[in-house]
N, C-alpha and C. Protein backbone atom coordinates (compact mmCIF):
# COMPACT_ATOMS: atom_id res chain seq x y z
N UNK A 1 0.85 -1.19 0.00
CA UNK A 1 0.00 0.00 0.00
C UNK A 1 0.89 1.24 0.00
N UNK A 2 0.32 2.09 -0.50
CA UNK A 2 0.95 3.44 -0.84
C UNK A 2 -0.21 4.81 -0.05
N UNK A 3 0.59 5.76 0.76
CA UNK A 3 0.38 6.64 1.62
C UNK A 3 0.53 8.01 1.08
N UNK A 4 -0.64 8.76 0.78
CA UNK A 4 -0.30 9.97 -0.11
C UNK A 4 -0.56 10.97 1.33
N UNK A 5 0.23 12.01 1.81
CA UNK A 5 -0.35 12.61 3.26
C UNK A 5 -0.29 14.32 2.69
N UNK A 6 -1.46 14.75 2.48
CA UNK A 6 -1.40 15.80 1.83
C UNK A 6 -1.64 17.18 3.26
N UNK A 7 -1.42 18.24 3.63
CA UNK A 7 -0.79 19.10 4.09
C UNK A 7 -1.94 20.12 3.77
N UNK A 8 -2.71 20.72 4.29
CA UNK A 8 -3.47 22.16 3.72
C UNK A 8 -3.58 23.29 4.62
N UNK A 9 -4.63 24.28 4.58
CA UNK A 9 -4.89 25.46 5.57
C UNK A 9 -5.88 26.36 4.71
N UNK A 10 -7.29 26.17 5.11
CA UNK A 10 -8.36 26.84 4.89
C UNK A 10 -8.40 28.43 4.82
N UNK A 11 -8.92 29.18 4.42
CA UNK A 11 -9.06 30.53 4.72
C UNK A 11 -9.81 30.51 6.06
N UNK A 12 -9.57 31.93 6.65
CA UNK A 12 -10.68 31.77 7.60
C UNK A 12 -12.20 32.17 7.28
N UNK A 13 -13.00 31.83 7.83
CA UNK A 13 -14.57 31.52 7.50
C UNK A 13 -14.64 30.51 6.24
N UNK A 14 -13.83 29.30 5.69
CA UNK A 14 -14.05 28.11 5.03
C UNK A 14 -14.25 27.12 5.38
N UNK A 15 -14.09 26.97 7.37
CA UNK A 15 -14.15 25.87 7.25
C UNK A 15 -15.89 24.91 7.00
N UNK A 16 -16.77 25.23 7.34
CA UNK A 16 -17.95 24.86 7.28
C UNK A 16 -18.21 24.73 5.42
N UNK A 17 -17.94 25.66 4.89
CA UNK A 17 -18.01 25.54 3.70
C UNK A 17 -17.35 24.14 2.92
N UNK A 18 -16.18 24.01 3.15
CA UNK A 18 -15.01 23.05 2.95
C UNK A 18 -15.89 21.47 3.58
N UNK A 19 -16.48 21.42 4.53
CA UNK A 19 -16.97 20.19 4.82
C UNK A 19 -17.90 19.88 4.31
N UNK A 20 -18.81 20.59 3.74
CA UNK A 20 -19.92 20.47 2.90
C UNK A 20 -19.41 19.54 1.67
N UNK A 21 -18.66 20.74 1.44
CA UNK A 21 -18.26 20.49 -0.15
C UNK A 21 -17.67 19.10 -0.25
N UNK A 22 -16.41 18.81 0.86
CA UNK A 22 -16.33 17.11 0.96
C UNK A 22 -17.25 16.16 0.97
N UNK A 23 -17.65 16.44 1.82
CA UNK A 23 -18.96 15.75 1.97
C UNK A 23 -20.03 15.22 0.83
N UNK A 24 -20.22 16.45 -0.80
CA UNK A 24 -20.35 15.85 -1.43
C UNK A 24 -19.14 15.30 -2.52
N UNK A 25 -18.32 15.77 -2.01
CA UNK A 25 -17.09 14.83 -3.33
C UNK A 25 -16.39 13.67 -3.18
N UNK A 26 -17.46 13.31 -1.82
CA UNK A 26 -17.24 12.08 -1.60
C UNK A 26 -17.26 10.76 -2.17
N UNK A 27 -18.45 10.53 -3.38
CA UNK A 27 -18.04 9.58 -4.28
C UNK A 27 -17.26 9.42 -5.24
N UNK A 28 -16.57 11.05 -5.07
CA UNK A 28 -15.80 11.15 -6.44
C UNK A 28 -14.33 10.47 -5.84
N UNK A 29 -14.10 11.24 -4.39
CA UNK A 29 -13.07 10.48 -3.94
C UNK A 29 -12.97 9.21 -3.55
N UNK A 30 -13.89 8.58 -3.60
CA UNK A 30 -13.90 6.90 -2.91
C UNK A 30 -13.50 5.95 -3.96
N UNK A 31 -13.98 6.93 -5.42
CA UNK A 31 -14.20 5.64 -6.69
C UNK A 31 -12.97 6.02 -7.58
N UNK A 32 -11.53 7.04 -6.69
CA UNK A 32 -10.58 7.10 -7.09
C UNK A 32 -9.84 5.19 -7.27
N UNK A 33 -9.36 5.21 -8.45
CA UNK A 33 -8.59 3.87 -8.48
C UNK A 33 -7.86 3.39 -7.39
N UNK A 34 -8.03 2.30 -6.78
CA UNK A 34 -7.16 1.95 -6.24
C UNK A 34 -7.36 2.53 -4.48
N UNK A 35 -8.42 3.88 -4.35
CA UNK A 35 -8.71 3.99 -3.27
C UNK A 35 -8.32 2.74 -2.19
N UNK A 36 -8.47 3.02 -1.23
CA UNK A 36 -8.50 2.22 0.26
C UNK A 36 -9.14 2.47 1.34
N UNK A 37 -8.64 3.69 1.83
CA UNK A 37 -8.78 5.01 3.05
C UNK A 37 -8.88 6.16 2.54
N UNK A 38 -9.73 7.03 3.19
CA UNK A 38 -9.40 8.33 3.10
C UNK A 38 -9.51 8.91 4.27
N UNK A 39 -8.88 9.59 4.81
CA UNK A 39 -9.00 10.25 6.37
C UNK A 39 -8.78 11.59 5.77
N UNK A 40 -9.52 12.77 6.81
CA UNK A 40 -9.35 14.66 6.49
C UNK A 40 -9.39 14.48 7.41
N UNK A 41 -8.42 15.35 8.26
CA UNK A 41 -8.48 16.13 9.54
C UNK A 41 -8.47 17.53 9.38
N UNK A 42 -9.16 18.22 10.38
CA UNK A 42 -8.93 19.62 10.72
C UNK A 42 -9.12 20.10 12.02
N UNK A 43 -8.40 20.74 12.09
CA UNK A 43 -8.33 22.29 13.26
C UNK A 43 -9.39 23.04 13.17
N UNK A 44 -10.06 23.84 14.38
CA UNK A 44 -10.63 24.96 14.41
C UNK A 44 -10.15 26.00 13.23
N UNK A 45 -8.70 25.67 13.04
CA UNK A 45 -8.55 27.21 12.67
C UNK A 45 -7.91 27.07 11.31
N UNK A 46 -8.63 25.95 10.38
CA UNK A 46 -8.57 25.26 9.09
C UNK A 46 -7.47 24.36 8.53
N UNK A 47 -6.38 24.41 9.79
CA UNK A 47 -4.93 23.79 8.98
C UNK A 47 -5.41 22.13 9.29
N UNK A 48 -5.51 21.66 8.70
CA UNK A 48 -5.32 20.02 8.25
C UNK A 48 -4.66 19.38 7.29
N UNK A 49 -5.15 17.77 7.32
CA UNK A 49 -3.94 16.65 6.67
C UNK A 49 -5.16 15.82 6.24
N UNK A 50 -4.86 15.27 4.32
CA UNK A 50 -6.02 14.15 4.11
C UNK A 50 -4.91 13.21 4.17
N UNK A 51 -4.82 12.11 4.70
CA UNK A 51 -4.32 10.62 4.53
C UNK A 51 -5.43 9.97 3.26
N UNK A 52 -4.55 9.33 2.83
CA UNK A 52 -5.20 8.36 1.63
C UNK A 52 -4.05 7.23 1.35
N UNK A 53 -5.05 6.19 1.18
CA UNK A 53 -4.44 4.88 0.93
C UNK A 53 -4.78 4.44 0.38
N UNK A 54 -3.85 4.31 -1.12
CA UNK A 54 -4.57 3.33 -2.23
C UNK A 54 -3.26 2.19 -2.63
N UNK A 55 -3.81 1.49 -3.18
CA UNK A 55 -2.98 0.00 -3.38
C UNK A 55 -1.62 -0.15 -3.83
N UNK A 56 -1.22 1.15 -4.37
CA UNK A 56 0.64 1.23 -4.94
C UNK A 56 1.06 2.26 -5.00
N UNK A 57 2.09 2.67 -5.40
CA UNK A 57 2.85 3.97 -5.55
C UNK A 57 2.38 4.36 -6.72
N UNK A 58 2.46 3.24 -7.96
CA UNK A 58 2.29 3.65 -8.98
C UNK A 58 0.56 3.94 -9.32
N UNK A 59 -0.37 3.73 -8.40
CA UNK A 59 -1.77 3.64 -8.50
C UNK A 59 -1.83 5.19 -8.28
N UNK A 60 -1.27 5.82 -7.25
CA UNK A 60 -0.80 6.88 -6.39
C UNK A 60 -0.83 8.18 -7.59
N UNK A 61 0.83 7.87 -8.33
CA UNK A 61 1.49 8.49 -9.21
C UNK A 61 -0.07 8.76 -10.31
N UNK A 62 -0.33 7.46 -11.00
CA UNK A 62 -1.82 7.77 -12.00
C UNK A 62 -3.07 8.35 -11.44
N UNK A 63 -3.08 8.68 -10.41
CA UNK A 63 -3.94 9.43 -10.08
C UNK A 63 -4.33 11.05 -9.64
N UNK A 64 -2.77 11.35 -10.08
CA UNK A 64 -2.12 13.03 -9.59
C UNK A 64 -3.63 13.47 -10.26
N UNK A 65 -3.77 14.10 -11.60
CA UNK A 65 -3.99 14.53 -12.08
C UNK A 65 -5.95 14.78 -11.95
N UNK A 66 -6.17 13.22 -11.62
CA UNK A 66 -8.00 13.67 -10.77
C UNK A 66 -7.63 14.37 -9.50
N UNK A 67 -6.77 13.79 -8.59
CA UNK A 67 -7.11 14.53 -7.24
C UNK A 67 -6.29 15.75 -7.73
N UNK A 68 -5.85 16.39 -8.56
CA UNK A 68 -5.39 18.10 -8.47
C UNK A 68 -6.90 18.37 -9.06
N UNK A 69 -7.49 17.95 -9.58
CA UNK A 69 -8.90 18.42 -10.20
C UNK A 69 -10.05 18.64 -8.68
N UNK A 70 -10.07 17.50 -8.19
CA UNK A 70 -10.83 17.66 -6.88
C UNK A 70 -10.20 18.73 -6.25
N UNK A 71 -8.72 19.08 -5.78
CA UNK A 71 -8.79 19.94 -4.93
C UNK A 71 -9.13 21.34 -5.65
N UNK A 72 -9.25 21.39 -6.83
CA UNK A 72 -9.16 22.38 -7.12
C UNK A 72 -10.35 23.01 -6.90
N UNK A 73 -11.14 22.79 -6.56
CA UNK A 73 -12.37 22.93 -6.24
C UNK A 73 -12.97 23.81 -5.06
N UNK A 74 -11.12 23.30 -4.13
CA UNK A 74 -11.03 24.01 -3.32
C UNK A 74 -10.66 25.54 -3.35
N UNK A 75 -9.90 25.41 -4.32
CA UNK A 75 -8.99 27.17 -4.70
C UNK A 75 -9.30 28.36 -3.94
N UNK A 76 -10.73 28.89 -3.97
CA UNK A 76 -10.92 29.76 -3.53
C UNK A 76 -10.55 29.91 -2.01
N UNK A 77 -10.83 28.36 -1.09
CA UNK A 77 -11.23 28.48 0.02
C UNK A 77 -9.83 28.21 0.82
N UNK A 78 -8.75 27.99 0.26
CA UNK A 78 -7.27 27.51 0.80
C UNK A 78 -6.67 28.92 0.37
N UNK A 79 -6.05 28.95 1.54
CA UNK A 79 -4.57 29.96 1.82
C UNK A 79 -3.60 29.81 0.67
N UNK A 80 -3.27 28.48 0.66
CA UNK A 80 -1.98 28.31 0.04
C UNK A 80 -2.08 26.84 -0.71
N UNK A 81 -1.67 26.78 -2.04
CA UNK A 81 -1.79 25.03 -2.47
C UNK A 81 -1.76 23.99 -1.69
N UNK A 82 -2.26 23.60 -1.45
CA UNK A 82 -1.93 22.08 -0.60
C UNK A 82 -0.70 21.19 -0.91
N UNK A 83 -0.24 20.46 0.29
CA UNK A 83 1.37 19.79 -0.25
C UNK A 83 1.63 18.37 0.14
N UNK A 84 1.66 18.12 -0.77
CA UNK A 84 1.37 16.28 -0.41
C UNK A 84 2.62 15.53 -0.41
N UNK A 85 2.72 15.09 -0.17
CA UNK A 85 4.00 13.51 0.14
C UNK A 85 3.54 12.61 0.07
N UNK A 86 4.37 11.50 -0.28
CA UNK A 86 3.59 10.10 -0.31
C UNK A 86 4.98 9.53 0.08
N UNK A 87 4.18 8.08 0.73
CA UNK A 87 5.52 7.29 1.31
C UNK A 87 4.51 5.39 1.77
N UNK A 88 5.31 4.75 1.12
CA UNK A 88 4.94 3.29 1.22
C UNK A 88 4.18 3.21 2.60
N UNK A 89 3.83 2.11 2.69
CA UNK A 89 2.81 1.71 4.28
C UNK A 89 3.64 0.89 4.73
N UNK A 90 4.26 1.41 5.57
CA UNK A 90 4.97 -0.24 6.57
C UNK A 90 4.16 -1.02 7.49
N UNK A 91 3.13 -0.32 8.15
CA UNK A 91 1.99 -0.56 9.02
C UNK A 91 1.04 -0.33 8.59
N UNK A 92 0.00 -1.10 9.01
CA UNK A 92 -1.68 -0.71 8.78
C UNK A 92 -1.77 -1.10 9.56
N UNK A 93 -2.71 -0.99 10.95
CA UNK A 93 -2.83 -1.59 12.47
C UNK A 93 -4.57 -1.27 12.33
N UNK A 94 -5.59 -1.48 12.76
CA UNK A 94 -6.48 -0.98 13.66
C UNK A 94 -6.93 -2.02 14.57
């Protein structure tokens, strides 16, 4: 499994807006290839992290180009681009 951990920070007064809007791009993100997980966290004060886990690096790599489309969605409502890393799964525990 492959670990994409993307990095953001809302404007202020987005965050309610921003959960909506997940909320519906939710099937768009689930029926990403190769999906697994998706986790969003946030702060009161908009800075959060999406975790996503889909099945390879290279599943990962072919999929840049939808999830820059989804976030883009966000544009208005983010400070600053979002910044992602990705790094293999050595663990999966729950």
């Amino acid at each position: 499994m492959f670990a994409r951990i993307t990095h953001y920070k809302m404007k202020p007064g987005s965050v309610d807006v921003a959960k909506s809007m997940l909320d519906q791009m939710k099937p768009k993100i689930m029926a990403l290839p190769g999906m697994v997980r998706f986790i969003n966290t946030m702060n009161e004060d908009g800075s959060g992290c999406v975790i996503s886990l889909v099945d390879s690096r290279e599943t990962s790599e072919g999929n840049a180009d939808k999830v820059a489309a989804l976030w883009s969605a966000f544009t208005e409502h983010l400070e600053a681009a979002p910044e992602a890393h990705g790094f293999d799964v050595i663990a999966d525990w729950s």
